[in-house]
Protein backbone atom coordinates (compact mmCIF):
# COMPACT_ATOMS: atom_id res chain seq x y z
CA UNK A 1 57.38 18.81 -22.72
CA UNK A 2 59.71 17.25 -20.23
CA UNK A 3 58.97 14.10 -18.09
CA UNK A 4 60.29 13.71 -14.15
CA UNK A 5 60.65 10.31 -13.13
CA UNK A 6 61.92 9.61 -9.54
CA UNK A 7 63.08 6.02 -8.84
CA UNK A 8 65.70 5.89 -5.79
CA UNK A 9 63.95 3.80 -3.95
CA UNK A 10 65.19 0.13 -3.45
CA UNK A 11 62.18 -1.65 -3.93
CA UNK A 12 62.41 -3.31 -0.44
CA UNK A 13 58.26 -4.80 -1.13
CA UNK A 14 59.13 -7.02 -4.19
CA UNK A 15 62.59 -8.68 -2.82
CA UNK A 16 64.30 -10.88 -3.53
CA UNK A 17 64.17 -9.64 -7.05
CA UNK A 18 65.06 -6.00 -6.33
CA UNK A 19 68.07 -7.31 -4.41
CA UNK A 20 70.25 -7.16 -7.43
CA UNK A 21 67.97 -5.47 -10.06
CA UNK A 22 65.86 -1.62 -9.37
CA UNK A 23 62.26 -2.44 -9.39
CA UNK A 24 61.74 0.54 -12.05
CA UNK A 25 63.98 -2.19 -14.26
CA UNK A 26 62.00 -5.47 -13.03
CA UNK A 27 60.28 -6.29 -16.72
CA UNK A 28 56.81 -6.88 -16.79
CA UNK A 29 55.41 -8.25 -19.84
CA UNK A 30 58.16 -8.43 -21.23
CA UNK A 31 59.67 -4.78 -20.81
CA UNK A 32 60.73 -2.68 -17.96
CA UNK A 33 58.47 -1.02 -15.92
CA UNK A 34 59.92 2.66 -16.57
CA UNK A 35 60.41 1.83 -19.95
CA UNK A 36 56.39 1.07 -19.96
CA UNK A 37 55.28 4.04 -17.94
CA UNK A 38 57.36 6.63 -19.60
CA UNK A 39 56.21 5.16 -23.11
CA UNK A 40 52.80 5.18 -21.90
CA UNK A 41 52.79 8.42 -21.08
CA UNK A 42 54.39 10.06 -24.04
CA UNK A 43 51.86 8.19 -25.72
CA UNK A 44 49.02 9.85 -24.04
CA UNK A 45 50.78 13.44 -23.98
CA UNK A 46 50.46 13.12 -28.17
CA UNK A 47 53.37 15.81 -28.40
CA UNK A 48 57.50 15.69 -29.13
CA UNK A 49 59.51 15.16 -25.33
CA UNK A 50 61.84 17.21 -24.96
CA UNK A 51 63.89 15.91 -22.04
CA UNK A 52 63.43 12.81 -19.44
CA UNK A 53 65.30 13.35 -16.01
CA UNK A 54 65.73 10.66 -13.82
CA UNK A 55 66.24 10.82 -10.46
CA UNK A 56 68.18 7.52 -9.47
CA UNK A 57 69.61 6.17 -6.03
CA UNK A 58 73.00 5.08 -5.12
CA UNK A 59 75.21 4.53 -8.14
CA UNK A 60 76.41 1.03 -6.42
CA UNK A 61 73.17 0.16 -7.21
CA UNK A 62 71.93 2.39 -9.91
CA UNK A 63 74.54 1.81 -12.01
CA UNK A 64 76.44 2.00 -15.73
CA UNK A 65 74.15 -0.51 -17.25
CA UNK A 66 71.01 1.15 -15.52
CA UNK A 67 71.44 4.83 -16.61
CA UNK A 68 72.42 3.24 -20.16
CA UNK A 69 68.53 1.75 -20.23
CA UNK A 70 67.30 5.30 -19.21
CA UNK A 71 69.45 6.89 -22.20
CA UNK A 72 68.52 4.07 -24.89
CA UNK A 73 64.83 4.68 -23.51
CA UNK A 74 65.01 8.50 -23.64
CA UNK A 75 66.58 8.07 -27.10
CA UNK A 76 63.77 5.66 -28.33
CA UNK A 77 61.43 8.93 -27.77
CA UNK A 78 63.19 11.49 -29.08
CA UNK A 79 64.35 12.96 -26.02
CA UNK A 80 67.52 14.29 -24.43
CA UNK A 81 67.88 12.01 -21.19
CA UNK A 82 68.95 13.85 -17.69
CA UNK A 83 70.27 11.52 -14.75
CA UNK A 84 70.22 12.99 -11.33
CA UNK A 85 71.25 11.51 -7.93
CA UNK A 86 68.94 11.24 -4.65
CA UNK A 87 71.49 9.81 -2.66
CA UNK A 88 69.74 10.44 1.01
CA UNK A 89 66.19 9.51 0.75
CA UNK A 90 64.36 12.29 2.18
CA UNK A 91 61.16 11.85 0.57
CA UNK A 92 58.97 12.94 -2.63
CA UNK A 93 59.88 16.08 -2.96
CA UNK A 94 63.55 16.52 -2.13
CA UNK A 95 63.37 13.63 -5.05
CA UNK A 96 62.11 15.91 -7.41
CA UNK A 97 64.42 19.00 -6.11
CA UNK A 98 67.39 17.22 -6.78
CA UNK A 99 66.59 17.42 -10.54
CA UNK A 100 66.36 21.23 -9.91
CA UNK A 101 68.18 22.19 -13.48
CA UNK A 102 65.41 20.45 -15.42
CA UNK A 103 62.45 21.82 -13.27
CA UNK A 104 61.00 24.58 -15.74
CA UNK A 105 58.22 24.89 -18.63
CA UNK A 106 55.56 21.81 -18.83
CA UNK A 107 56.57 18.82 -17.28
CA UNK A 108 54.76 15.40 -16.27
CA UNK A 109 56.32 14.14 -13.27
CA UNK A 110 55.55 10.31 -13.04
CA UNK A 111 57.19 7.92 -9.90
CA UNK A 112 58.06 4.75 -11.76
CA UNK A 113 56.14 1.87 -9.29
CA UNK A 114 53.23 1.97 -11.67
CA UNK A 115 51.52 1.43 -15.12
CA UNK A 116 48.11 2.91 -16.19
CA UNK A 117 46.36 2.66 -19.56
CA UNK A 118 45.24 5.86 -20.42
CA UNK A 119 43.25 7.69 -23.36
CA UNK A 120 42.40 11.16 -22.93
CA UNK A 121 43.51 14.98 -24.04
CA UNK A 122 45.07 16.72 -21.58
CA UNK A 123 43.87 19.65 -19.63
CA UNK A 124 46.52 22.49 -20.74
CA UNK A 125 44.48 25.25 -19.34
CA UNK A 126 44.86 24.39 -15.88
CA UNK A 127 47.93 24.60 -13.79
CA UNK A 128 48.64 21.16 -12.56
CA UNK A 129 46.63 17.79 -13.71
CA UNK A 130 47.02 15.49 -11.27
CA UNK A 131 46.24 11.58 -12.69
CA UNK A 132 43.47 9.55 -10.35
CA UNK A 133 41.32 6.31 -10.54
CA UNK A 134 38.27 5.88 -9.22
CA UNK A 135 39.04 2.77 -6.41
CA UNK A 136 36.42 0.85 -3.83
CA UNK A 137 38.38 1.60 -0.77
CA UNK A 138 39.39 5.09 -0.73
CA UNK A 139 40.44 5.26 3.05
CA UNK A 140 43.76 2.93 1.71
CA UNK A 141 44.76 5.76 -0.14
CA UNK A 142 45.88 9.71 -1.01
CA UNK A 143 42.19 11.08 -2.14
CA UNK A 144 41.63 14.12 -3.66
CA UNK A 145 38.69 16.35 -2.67
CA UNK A 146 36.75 18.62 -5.92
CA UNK A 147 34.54 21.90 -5.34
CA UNK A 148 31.60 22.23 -7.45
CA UNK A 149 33.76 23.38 -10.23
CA UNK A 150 35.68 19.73 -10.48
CA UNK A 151 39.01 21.69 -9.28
CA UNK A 152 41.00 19.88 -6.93
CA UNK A 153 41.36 21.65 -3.74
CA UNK A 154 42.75 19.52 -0.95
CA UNK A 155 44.79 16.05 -1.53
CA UNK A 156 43.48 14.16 1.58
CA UNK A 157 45.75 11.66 2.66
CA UNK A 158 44.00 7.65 4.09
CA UNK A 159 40.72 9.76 4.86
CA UNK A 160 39.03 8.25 7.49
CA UNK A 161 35.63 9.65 6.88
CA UNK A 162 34.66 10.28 3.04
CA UNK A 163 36.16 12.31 0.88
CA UNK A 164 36.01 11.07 -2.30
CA UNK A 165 36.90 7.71 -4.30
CA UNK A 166 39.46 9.45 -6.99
CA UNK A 167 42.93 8.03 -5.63
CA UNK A 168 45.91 10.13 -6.88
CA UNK A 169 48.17 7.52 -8.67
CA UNK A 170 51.52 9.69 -8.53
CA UNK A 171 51.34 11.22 -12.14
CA UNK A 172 51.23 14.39 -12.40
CA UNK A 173 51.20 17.13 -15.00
CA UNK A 174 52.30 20.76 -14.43
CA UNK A 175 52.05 23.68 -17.52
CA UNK A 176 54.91 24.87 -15.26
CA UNK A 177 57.15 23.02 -12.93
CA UNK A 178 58.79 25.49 -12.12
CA UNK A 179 56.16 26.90 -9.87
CA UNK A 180 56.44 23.62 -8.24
CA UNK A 181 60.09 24.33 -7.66
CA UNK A 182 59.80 27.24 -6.21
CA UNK A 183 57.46 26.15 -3.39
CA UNK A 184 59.18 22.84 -3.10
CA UNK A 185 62.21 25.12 -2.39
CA UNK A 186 59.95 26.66 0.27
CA UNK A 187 59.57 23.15 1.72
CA UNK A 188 62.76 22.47 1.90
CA UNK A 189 64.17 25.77 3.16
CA UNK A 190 61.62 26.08 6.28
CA UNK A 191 62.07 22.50 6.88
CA UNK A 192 57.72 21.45 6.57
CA UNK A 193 58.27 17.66 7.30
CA UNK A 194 55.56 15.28 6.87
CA UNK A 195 56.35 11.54 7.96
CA UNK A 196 59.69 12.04 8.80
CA UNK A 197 59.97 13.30 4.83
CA UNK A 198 59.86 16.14 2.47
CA UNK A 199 56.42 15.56 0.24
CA UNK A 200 55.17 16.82 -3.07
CA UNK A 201 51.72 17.07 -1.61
CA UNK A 202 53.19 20.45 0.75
CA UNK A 203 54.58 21.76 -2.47
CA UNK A 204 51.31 21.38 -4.52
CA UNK A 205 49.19 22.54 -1.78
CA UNK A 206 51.04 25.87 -1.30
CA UNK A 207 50.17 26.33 -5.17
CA UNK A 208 46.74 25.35 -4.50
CA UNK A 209 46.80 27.96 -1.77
CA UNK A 210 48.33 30.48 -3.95
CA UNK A 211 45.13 30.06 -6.19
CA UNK A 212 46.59 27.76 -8.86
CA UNK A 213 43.86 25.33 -10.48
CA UNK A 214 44.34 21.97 -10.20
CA UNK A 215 41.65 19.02 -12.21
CA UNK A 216 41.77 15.25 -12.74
CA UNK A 217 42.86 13.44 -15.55
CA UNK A 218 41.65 9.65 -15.05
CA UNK A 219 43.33 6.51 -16.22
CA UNK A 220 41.44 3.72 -17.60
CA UNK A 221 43.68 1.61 -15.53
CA UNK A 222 45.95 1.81 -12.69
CA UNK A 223 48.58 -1.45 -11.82
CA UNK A 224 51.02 -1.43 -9.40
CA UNK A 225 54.35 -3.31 -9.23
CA UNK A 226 54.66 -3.31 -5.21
CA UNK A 227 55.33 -6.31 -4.33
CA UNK A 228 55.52 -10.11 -6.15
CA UNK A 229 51.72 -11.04 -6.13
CA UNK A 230 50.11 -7.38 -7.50
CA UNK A 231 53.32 -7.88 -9.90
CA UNK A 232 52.25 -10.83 -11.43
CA UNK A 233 48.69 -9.70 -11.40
CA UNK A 234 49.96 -6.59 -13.44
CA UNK A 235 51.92 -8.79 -15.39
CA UNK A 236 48.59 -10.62 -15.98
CA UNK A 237 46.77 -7.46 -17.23
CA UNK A 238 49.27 -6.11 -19.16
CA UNK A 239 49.52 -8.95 -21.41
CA UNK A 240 45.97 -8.75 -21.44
CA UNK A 241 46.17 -5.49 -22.75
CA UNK A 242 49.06 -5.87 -25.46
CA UNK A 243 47.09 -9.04 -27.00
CA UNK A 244 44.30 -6.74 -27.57
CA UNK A 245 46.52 -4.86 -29.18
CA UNK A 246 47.57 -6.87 -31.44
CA UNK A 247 51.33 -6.74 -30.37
CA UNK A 248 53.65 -9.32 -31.57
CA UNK A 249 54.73 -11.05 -28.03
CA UNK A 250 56.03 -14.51 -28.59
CA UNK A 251 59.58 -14.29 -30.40
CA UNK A 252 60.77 -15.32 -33.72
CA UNK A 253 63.74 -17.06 -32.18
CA UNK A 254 61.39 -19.50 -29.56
CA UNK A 255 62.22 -23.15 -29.86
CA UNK A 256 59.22 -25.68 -29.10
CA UNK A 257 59.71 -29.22 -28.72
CA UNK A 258 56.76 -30.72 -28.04
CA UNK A 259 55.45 -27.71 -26.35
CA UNK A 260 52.03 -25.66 -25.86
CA UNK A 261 51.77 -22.01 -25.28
CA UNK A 262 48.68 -20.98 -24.02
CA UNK A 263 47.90 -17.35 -25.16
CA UNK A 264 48.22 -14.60 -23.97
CA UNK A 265 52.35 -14.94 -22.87
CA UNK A 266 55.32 -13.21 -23.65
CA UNK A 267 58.27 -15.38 -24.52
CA UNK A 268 61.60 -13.55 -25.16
CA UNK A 269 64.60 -14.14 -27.96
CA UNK A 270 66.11 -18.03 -27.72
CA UNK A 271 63.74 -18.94 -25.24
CA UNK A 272 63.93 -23.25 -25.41
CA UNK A 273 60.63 -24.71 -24.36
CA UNK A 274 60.97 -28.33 -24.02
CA UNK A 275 58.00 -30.95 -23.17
CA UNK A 276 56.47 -27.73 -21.22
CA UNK A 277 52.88 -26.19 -21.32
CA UNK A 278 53.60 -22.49 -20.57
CA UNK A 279 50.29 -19.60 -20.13
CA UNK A 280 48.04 -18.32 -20.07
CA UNK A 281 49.33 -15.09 -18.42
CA UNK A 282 53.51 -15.78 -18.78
CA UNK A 283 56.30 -13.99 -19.38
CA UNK A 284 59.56 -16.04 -20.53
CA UNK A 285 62.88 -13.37 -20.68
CA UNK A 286 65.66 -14.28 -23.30
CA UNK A 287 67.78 -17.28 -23.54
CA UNK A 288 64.99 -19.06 -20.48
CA UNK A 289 64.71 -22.70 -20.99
CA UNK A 290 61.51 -24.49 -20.19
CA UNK A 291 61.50 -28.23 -19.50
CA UNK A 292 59.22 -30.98 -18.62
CA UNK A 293 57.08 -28.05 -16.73
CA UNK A 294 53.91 -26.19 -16.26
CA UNK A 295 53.63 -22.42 -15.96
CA UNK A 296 51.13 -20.37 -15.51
CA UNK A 297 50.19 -16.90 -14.05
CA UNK A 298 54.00 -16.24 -14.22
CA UNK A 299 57.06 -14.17 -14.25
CA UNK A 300 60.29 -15.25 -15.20
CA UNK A 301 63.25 -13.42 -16.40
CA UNK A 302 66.34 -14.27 -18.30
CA UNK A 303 68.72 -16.97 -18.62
CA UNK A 304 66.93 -18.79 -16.36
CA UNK A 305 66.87 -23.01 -16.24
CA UNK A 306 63.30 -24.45 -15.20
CA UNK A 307 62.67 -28.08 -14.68
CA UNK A 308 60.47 -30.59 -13.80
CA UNK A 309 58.40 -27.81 -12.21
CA UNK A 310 54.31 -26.89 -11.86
CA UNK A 311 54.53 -23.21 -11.43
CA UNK A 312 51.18 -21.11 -10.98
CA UNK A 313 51.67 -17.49 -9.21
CA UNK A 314 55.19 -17.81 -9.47
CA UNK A 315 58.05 -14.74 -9.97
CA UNK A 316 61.72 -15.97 -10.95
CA UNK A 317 64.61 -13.70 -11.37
CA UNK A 318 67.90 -13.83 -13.88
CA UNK A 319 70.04 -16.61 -14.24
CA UNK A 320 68.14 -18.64 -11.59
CA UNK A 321 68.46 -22.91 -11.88
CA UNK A 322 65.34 -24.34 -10.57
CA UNK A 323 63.95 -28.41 -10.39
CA UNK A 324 61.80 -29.04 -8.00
CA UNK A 325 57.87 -28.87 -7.21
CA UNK A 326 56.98 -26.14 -5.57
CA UNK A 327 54.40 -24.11 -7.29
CA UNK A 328 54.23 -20.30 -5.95
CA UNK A 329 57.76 -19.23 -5.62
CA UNK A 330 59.72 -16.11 -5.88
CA UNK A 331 63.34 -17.10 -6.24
CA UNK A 332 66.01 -14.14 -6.87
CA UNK A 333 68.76 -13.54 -9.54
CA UNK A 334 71.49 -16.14 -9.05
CA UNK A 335 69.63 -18.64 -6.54
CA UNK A 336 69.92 -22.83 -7.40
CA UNK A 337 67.62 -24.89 -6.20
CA UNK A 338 68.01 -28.60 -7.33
């Protein structure tokens, strides 16, 4: 089995943060997003990985340190990891073509701007799975549309009229991508354009026209990363989730002086927390210190400095000083504000 994950994009929702750092790398809960999803899904898929391409953006952006994380991560699962360049961003699926050498046998392809929670076998007799959650308001989003048979057979795109309330999350599982491929290629070759882009859905649906079966596979839960506020309600849900779990999420290394951490939070390695009442719902990165403040319902990442603050919905970036009294913020890497 071989996962896909596309992540050129820039993020451009969840600035300032994505300024300096890919949102695929932005942790939530304490890890990064990829690192989540693709863990996730191995999980689910219950079987060795083979091989993890990644399709990554500019290498002035994307750089050393990132395609480092994608090898430790790939290396974590027992997997071989593949980097790949989209440097013009045409779109879904000239993303996927441009890991072309990896496109063959069974492959999930998963775009890293979201996390599920997920417990279910996987179809393996049909030809493509494609994720979905059941959502309230399906004209928002890509819908798919089932015959009497539960096969998929038409991905309906913002339907204005009922179609159905499955929402296709962007995960999808094929027994052989390279099927895929080979009407992507089509795609590409006769130029079919949709929003100014080449799409997956124009691939998929000239395999659904070629009479390839396509069925759900449904998440428990579906959170998205998009932009700061559905990020820190993610962040929210996820540690939600991992105290459930009984994860270990507050560090060995934490100092507390006169502190209270209200469960559930993650707080990182050397993380100083000083006079401060931190949670519920927080995540602390490494070497953070935390002084004569209140956080809650927050992000904040590394070797950060936050003072004499009341923080509630708030998302702070790396190396970020911060005293002052504002309480929903979302201050980038490197900012001072004193």
């Amino acid at each position: 089995m071989k996962i896909i994950v596309p992540m050129a994009g820039r993020g451009s929702r969840l600035r300032p943060h994505t300024l300096t750092v890919p949102k695929p790398l932005i942790p939530v809960a304490g890890k990064p997003i990829v690192h989540r999803l693709v863990s996730d899904i191995a999980k689910v898929l219950g079987e060795p990985i083979e091989e993890i391409a990644f399709i990554l953006g500019d290498p002035a952006f994307f750089g050393d340190e990132v395609v480092s994380s994608l090898e430790n991560l790939a290396q974590e699962l027992g997997a071989k990891a593949s980097i790949y360049r989209q440097l013009d961003p045409k779109g879904t699926g000239h993303a996927i073509m441009c890991a072309e050498p990896s496109l063959s046998g069974p492959a999930v392809i998963a775009y890293a701007d979201t996390l599920i929670r997920a417990d279910f076998d996987l179809d393996k007799n049909a030809d493509s799975v494609i994720w979905t959650k059941k959502v309230p308001n399906p004209s928002a989003y890509g819908v798919v549309n089932l015959n009497e048979h539960n096969h998929i057979v038409e991905l309906v795109e913002k339907p204005e009229s009922f179609v159905s309330d499955q929402a296709v999350i962007g995960i999808y599982y094929f027994k052989d991508v390279a099927v895929l491929k080979k009407e992507l290629q089509y795609v590409l070759d006769n130029d079919i354009i949709n929003g100014g882009e080449y799409q997956i859905n124009d691939g998929i649906k000239r395999m659904m026209a070629d009479g390839k079966v396509f069925v759900t596979g449904k998440v428990d839960e579906w959170m998205d990363c998009g932009n700061k506020n559905v990020t820190i309600e993610t962040n929210q849900r996820m540690l939600g989730f991992l105290e459930k779990d009984g994860e270990k999420l507050v560090a060995d290394s934490v100092t507390e002086e006169n502190a209270n951490i209200i469960p559930p939070c993650f707080i990182g390695e050397n993380v100083v927390l000083k006079d401060a009442t931190v949670g519920p719902f927080v995540s602390i990165g490494a070497n953070t210190t935390i002084e004569n403040s209140t956080v809650k319902n927050s992000l904040i990442q590394t070797n950060s400095i936050i003072k004499n603050a009341n923080l509630d919905n708030a998302m702070v970036g790396n190396h970020v000083t911060y005293n002052g009294n504002f309480e929903t913020i979302s201050i980038g890497d490197y900012s001072v504000l004193e």
